[in-house]
Protein backbone atom coordinates (compact mmCIF):
# COMPACT_ATOMS: atom_id res chain seq x y z
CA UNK A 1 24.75 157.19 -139.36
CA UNK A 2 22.06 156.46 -137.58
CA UNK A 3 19.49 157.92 -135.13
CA UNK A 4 17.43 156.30 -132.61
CA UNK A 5 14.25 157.38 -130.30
CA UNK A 6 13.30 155.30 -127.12
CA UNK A 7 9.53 155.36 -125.51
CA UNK A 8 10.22 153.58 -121.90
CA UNK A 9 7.51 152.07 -119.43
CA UNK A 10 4.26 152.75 -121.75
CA UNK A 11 1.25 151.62 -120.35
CA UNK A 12 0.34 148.86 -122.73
CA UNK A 13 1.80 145.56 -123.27
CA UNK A 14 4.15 144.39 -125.93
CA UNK A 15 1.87 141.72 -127.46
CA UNK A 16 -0.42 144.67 -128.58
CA UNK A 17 2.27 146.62 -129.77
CA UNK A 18 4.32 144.23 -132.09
CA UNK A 19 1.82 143.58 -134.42
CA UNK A 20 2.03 147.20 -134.89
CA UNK A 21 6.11 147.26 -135.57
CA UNK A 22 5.99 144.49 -137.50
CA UNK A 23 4.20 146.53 -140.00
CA UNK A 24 6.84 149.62 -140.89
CA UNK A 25 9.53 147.28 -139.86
CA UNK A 26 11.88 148.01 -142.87
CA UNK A 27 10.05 150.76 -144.45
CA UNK A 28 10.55 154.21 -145.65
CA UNK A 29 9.86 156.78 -143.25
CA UNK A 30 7.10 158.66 -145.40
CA UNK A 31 5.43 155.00 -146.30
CA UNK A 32 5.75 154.13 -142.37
CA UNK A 33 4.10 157.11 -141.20
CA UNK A 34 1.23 156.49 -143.65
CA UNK A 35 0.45 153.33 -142.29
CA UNK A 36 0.58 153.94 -138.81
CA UNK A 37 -1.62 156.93 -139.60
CA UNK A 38 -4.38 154.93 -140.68
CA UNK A 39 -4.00 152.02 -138.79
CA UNK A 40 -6.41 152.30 -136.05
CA UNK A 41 -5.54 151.59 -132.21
CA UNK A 42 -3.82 153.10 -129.40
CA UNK A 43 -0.66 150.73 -130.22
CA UNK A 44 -0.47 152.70 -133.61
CA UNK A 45 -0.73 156.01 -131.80
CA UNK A 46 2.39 155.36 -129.61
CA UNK A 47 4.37 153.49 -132.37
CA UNK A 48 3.82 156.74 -134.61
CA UNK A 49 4.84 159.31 -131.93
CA UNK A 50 8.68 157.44 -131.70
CA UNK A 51 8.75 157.21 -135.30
CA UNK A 52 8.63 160.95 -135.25
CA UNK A 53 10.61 161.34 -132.74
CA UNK A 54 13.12 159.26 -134.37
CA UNK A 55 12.77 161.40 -137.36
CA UNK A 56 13.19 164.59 -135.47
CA UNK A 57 16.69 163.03 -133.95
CA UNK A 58 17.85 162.26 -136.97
CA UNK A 59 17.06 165.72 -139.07
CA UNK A 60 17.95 167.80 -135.81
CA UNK A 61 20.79 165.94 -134.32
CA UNK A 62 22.65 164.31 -136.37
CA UNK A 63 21.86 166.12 -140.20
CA UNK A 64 20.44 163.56 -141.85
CA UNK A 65 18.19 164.30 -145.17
CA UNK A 66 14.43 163.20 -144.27
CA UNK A 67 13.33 161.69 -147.62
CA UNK A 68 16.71 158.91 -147.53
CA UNK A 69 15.28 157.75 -144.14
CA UNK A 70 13.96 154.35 -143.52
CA UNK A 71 13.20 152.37 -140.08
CA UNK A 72 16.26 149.42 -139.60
CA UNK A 73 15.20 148.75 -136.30
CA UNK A 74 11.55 148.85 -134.63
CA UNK A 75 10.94 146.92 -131.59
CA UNK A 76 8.28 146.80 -128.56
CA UNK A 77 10.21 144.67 -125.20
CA UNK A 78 8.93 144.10 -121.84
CA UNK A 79 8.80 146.39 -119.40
CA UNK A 80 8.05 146.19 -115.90
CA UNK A 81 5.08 144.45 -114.45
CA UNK A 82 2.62 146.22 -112.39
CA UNK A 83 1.15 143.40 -109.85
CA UNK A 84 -2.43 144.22 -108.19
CA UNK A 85 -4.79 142.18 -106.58
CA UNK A 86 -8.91 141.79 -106.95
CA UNK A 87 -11.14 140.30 -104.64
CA UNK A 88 -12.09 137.01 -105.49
CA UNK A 89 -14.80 134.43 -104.86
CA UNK A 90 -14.92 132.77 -101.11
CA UNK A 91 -12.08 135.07 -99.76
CA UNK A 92 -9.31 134.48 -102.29
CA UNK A 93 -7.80 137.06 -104.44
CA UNK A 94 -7.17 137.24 -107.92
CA UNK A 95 -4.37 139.05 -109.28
CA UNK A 96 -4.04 141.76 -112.09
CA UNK A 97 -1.31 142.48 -114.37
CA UNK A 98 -0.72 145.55 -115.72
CA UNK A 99 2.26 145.54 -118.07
CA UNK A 100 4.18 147.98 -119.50
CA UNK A 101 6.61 148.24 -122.94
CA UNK A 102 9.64 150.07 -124.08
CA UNK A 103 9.37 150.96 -127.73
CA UNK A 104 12.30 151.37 -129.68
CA UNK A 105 13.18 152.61 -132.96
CA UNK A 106 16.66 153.06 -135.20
CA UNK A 107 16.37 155.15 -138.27
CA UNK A 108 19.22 154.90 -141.18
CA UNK A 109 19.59 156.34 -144.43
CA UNK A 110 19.56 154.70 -147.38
């Protein structure tokens, strides 16, 4: 069994946010929570709200006992690129990215 939570086109990009899932990747839920608690950021913020969600899924859903849970998949990919454009020196343009992420997570018990 397994549950799984999805967080699609957040507003921050995915070299901000894997740092972050590389550090409950593998944990237990309880210990995972606890870190991303205290880990200070925005990226932490987000990361923790799936996690919950995932955790919610996976008591609600699917009957799984809380305390057995741990994460066996975390992962932040690329989501779609916002292009705009800022004025530049002598007439040219410079453009802006604004990228997005889609976080993932996979719960399991153990």
């Amino acid at each position: 069994m397994e549950a799984k939570a999805v967080a699609k086109y957040v507003r921050m990009s995915p070299t901000k946010i894997a740092p972050i899932t590389d550090l409950v990747r593998g944990k237990d839920l309880q210990e995972a929570l606890t870190i991303l608690k205290f880990t200070p950021g925005k990226a932490s913020e987000l990361v923790e709200k799936v996690v919950q969600s995932a955790a919610a899924n996976a008591e609600n859903n699917h009957d799984m006992d809380v305390s057995k849970l741990y994460i066996a998949e975390i992962y932040a990919n690329k989501g779609p690129t916002m292009k705009r454009w800022r004025a530049g020196a002598q007439g040219r343009a410079g453009m802006i990215l604004k990228r997005s992420s889609h976080i993932g997570v996979t719960l399991k018990e153990r």
